[in-house]
PDB file of N, CA and C in Angstrom:
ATOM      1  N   UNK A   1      23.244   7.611  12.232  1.00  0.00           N
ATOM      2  CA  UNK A   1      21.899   8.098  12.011  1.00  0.00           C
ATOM      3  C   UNK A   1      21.862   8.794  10.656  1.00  0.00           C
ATOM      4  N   UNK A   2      21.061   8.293   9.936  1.00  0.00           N
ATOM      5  CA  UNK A   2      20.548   8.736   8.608  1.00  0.00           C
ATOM      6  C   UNK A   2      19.758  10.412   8.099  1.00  0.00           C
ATOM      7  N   UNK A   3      19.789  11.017   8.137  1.00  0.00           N
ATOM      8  CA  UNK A   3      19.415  12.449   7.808  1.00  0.00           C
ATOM      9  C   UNK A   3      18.545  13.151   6.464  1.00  0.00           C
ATOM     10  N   UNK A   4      18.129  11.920   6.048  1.00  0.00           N
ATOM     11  CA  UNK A   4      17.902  11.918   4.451  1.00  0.00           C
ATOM     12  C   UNK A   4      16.434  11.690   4.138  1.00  0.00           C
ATOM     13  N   UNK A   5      15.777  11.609   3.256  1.00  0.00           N
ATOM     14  CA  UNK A   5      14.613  10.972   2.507  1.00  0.00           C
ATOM     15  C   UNK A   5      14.252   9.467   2.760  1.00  0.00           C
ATOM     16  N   UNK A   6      13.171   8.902   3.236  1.00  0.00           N
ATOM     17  CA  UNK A   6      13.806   7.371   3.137  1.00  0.00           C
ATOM     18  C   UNK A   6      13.583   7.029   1.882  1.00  0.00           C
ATOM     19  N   UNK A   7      12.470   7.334   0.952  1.00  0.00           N
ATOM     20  CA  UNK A   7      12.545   6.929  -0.443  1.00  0.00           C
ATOM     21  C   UNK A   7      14.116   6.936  -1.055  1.00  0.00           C
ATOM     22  N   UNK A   8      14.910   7.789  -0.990  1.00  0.00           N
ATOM     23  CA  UNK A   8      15.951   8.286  -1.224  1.00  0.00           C
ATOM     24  C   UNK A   8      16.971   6.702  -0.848  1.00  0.00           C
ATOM     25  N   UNK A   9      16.827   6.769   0.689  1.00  0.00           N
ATOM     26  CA  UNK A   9      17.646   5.706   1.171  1.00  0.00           C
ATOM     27  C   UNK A   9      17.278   4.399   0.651  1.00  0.00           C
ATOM     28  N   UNK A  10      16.049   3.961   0.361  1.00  0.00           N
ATOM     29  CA  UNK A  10      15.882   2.649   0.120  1.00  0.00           C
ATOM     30  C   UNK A  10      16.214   2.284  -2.046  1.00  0.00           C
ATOM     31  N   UNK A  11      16.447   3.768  -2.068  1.00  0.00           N
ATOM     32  CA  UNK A  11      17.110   3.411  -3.456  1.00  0.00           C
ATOM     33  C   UNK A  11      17.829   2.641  -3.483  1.00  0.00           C
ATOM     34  N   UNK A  12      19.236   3.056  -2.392  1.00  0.00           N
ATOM     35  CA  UNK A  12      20.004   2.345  -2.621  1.00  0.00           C
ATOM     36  C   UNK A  12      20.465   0.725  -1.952  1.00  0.00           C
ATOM     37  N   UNK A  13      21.536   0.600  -2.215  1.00  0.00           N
ATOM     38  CA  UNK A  13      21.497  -1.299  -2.035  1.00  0.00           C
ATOM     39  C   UNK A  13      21.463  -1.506  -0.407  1.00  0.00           C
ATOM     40  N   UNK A  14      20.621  -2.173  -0.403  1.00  0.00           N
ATOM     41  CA  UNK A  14      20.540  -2.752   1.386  1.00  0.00           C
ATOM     42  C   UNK A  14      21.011  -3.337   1.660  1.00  0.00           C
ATOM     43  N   UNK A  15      21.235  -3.692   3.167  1.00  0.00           N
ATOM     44  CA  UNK A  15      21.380  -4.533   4.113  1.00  0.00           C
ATOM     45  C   UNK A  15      20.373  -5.462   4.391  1.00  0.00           C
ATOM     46  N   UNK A  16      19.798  -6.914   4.463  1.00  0.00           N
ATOM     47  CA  UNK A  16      18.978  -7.561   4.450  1.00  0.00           C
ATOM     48  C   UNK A  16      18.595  -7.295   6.177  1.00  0.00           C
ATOM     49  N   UNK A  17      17.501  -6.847   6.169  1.00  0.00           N
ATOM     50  CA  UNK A  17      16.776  -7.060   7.285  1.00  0.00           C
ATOM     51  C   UNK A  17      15.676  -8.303   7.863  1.00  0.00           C
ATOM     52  N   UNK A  18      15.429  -8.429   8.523  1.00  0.00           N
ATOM     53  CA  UNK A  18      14.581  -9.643   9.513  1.00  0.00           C
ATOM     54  C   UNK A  18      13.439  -8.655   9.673  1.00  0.00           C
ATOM     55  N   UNK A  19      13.268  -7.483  10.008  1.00  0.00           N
ATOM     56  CA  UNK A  19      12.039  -6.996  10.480  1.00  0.00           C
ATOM     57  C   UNK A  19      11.894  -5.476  10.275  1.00  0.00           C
ATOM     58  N   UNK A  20      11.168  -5.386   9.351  1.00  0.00           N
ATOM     59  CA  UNK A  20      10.991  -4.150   8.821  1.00  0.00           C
ATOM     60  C   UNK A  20       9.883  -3.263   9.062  1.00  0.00           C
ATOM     61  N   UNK A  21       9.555  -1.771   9.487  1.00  0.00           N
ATOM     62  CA  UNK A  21       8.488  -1.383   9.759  1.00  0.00           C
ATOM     63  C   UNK A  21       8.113  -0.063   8.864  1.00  0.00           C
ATOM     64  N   UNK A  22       6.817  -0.052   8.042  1.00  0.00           N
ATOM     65  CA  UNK A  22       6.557   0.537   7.125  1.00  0.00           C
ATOM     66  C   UNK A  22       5.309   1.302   7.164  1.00  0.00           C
ATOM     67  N   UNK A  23       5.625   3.213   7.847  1.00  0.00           N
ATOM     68  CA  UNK A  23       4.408   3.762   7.934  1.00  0.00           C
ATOM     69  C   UNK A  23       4.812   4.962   7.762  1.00  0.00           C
ATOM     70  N   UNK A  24       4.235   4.867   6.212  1.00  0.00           N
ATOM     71  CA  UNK A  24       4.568   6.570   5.878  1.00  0.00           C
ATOM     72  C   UNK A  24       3.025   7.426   5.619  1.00  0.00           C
ATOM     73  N   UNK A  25       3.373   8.710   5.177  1.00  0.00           N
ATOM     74  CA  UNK A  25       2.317   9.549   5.687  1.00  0.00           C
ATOM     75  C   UNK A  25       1.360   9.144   4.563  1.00  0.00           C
ATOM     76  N   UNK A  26       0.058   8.946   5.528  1.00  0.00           N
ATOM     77  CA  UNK A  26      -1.180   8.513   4.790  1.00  0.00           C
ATOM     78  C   UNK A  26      -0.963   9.326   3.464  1.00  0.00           C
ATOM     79  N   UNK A  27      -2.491   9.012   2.914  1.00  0.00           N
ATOM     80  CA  UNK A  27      -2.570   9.557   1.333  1.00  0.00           C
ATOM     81  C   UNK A  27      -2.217  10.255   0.500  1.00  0.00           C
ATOM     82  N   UNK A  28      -0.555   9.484   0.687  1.00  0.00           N
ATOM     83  CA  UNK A  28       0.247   9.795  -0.134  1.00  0.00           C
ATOM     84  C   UNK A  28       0.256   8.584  -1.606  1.00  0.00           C
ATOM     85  N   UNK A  29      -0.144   7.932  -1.564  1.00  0.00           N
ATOM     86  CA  UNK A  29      -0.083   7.157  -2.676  1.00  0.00           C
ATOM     87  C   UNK A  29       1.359   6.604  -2.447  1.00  0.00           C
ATOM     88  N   UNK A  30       2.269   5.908  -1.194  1.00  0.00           N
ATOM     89  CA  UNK A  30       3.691   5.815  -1.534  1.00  0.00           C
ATOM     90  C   UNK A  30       3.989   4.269  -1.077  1.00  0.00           C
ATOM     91  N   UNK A  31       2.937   3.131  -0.477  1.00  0.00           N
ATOM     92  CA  UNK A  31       3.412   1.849  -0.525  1.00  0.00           C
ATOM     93  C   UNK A  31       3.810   1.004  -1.382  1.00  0.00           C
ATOM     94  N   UNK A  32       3.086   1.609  -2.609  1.00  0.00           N
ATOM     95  CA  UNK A  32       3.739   0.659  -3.844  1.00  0.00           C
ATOM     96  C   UNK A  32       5.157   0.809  -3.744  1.00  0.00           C
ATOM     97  N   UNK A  33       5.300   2.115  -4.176  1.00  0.00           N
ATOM     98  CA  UNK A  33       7.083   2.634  -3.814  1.00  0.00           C
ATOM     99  C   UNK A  33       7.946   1.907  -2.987  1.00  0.00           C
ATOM    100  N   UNK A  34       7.665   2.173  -1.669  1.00  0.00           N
ATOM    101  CA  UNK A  34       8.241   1.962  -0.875  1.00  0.00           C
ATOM    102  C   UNK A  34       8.277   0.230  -1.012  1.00  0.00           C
ATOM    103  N   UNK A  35       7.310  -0.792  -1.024  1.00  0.00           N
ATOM    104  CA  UNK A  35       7.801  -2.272  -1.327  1.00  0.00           C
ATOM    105  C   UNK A  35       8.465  -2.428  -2.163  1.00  0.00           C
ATOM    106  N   UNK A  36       8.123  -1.577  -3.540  1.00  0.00           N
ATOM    107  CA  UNK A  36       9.171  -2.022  -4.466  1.00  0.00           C
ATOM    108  C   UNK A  36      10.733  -2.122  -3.998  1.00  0.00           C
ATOM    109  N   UNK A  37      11.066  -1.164  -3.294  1.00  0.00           N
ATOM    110  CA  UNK A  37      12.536  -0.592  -3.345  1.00  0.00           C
ATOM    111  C   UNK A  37      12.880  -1.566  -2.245  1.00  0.00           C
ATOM    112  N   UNK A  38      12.006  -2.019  -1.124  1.00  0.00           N
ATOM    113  CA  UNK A  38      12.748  -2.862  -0.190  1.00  0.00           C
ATOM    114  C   UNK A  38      12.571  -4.145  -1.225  1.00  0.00           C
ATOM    115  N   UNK A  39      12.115  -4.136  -1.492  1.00  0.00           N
ATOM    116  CA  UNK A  39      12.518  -6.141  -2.350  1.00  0.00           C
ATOM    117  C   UNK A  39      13.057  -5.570  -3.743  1.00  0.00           C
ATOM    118  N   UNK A  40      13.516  -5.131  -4.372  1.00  0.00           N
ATOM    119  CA  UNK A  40      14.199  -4.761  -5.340  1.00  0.00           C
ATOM    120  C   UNK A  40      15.981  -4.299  -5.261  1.00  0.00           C
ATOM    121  N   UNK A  41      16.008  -3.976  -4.072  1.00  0.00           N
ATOM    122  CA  UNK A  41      17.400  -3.304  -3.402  1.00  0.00           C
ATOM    123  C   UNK A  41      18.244  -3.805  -2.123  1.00  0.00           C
ATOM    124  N   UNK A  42      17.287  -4.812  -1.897  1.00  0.00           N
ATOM    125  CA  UNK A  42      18.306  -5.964  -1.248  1.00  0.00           C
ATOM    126  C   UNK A  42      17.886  -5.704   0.425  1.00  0.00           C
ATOM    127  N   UNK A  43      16.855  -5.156   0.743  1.00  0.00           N
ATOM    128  CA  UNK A  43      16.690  -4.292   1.887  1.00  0.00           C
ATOM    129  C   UNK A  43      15.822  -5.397   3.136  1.00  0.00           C
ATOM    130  N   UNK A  44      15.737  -6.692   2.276  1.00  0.00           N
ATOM    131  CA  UNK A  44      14.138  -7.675   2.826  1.00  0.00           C
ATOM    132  C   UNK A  44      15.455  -9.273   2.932  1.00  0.00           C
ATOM    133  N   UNK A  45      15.444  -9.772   4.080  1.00  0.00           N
ATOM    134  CA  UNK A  45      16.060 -11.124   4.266  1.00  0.00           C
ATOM    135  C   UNK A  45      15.037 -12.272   4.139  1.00  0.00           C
ATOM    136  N   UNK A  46      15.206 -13.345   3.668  1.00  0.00           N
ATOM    137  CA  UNK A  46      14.101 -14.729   3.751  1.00  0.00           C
ATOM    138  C   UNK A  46      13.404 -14.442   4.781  1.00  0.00           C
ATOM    139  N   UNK A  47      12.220 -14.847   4.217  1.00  0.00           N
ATOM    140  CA  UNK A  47      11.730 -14.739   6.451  1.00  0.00           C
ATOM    141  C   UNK A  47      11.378 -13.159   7.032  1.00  0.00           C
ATOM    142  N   UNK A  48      11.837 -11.919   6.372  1.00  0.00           N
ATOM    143  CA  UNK A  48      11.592 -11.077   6.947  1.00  0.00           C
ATOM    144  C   UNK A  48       9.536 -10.539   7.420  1.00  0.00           C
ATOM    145  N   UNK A  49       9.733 -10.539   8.558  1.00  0.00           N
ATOM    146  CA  UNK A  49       8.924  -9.725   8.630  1.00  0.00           C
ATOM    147  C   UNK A  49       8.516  -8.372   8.691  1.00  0.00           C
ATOM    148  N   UNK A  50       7.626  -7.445   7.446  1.00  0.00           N
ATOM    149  CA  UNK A  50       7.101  -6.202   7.404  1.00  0.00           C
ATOM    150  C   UNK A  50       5.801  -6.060   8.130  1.00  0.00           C
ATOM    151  N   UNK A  51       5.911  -4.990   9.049  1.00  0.00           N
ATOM    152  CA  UNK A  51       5.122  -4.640   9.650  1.00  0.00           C
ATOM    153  C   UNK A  51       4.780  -2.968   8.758  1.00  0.00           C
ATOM    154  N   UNK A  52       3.337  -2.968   7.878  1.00  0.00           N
ATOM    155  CA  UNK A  52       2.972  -1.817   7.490  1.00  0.00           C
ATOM    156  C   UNK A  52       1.695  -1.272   8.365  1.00  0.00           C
ATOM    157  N   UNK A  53       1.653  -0.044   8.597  1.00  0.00           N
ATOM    158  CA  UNK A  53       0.603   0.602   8.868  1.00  0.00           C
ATOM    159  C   UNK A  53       0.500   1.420   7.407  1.00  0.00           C
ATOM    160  N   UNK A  54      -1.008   1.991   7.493  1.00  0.00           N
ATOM    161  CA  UNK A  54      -1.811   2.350   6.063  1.00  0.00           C
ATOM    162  C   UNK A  54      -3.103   3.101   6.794  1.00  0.00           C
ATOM    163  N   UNK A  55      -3.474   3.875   6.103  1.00  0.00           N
ATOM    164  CA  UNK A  55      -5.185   4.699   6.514  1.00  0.00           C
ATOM    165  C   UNK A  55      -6.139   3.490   6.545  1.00  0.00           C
ATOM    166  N   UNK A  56      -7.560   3.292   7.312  1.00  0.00           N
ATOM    167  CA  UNK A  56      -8.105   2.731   7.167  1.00  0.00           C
ATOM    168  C   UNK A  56      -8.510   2.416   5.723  1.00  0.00           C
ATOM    169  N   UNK A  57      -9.442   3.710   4.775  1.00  0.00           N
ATOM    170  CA  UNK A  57     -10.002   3.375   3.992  1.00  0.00           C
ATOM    171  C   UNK A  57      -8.919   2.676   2.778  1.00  0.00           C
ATOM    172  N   UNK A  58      -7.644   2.137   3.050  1.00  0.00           N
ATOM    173  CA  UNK A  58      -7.247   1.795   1.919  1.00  0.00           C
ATOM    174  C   UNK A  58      -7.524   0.171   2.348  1.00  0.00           C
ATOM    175  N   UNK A  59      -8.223  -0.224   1.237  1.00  0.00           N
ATOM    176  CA  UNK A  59      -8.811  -1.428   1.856  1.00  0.00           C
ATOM    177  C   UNK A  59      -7.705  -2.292   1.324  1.00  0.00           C
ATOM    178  N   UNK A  60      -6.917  -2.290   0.129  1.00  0.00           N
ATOM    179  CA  UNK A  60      -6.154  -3.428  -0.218  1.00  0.00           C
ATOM    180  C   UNK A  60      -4.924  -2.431  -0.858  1.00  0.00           C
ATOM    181  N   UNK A  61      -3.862  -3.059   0.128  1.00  0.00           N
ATOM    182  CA  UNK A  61      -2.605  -2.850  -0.549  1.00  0.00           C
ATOM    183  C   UNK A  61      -1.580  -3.873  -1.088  1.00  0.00           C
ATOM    184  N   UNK A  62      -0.813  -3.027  -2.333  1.00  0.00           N
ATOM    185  CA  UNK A  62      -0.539  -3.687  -3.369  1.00  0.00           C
ATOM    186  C   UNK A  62       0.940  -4.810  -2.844  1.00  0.00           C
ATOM    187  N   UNK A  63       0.474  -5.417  -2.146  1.00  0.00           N
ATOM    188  CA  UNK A  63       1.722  -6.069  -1.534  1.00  0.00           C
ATOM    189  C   UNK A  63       2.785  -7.556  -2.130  1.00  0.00           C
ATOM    190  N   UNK A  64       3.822  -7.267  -2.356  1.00  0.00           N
ATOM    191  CA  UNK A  64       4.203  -8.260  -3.319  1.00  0.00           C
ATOM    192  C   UNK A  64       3.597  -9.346  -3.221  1.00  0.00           C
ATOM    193  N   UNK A  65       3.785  -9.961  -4.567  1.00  0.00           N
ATOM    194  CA  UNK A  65       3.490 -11.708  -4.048  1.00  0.00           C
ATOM    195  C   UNK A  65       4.157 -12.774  -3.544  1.00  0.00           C
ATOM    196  N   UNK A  66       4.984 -12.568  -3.264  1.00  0.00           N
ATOM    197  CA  UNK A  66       5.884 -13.339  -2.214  1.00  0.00           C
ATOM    198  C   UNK A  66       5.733 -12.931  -0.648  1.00  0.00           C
ATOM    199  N   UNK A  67       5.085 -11.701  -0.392  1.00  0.00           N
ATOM    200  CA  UNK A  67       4.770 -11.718   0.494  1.00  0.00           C
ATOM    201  C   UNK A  67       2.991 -12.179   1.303  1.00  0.00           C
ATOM    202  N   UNK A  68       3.299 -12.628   2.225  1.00  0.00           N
ATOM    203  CA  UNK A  68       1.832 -13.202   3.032  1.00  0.00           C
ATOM    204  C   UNK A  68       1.534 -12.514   3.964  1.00  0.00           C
ATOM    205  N   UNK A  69       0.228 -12.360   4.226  1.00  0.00           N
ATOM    206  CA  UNK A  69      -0.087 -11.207   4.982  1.00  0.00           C
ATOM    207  C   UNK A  69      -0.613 -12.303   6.114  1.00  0.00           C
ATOM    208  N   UNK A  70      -0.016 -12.368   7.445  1.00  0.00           N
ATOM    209  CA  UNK A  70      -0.325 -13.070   8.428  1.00  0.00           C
ATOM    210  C   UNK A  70      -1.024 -12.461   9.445  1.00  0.00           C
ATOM    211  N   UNK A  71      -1.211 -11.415   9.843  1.00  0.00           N
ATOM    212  CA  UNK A  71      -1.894 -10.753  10.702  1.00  0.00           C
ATOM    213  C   UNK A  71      -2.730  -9.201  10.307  1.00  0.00           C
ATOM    214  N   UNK A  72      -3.789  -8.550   9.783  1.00  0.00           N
ATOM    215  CA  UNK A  72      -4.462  -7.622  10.232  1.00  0.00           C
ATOM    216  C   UNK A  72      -5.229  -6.909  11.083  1.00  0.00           C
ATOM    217  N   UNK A  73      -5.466  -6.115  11.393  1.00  0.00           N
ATOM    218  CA  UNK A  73      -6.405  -5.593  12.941  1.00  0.00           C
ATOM    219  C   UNK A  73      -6.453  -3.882  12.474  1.00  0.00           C
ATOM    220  N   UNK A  74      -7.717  -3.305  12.694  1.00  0.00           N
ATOM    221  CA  UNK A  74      -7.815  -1.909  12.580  1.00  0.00           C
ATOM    222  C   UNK A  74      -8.248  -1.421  14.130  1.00  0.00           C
ATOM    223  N   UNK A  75      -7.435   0.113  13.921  1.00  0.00           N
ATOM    224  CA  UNK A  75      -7.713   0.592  15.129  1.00  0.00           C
ATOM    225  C   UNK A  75      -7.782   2.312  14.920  1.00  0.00           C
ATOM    226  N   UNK A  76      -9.152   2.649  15.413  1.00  0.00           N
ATOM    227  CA  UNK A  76      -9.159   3.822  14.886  1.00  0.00           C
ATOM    228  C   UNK A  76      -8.983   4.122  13.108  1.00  0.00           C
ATOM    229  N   UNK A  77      -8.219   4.865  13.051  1.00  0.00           N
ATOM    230  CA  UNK A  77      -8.186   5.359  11.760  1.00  0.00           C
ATOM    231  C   UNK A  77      -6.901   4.635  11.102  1.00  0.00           C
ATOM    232  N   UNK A  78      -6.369   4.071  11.823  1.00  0.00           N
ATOM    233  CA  UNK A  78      -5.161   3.105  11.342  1.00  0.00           C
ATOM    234  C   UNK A  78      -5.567   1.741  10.528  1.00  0.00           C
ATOM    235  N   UNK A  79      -4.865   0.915   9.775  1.00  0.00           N
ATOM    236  CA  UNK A  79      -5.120  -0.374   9.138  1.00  0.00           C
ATOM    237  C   UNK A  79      -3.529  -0.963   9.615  1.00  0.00           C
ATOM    238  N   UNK A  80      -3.707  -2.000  10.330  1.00  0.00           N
ATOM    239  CA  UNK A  80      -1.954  -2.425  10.720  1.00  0.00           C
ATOM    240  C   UNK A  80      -2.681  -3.950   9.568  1.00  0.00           C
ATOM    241  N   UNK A  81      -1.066  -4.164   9.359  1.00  0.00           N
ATOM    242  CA  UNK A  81      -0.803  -5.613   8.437  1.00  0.00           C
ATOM    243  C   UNK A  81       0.375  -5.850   9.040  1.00  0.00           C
ATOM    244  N   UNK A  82       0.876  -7.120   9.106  1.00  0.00           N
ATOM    245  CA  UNK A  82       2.036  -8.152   9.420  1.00  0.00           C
ATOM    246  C   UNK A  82       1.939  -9.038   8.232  1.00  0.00           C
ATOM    247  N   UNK A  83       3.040  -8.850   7.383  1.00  0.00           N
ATOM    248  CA  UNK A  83       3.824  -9.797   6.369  1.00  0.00           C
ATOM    249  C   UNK A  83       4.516 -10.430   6.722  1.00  0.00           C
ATOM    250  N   UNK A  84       4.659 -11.761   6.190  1.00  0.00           N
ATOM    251  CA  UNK A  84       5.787 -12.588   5.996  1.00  0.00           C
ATOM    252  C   UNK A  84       6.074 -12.867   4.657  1.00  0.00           C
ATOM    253  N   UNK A  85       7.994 -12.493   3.855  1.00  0.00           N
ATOM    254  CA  UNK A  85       8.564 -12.289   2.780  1.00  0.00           C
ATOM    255  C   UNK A  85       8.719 -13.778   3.013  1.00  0.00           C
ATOM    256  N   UNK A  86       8.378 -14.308   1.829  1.00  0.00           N
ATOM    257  CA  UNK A  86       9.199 -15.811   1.499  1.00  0.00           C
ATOM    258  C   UNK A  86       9.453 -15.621   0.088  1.00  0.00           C
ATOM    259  N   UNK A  87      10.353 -16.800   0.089  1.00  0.00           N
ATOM    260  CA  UNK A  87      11.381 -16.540  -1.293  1.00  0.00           C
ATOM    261  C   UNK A  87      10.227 -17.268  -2.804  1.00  0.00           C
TER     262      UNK A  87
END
């Protein structure tokens, strides 16, 4: 078990994951961040799927382009997205 920052953790070099889940504290301005570092640091496998949650009013997030956004649905004050990373 990890004890740390995750910005911190996803600095460094990953482990390729299959299914990733991405919900950090609303309006913070920190998804750009946080995608960068999982596809930049080795943290995202072919095929992986990211599951982000986000505040409603952020209507579009900056999500790589290799990734496809296959599923959205809002609920309450939440915005859920389902990605699929292809190479």
């Amino acid at each position: 078990m990890l004890n740390q920052d995750a910005l911190s953790v996803l600095e460094q070099q990953g482990e390729p994951q299959d299914l990733v889940f991405v919900d950090p504290p609303f309006r913070k301005d920190l998804l750009q961040d946080v995608f960068q570092r999982l596809e930049q640091n080795g943290w995202l496998a072919e095929g992986s799927l990211i599951y982000v949650e986000s505040e409603k009013e952020l209507a579009e997030i900056p999500a790589p382009d290799n990734w496809s956004m296959i599923k959205e649905k809002t609920a309450g004050q939440v915005n859920f997205r389902l990605y699929l990373r292809e190479e």
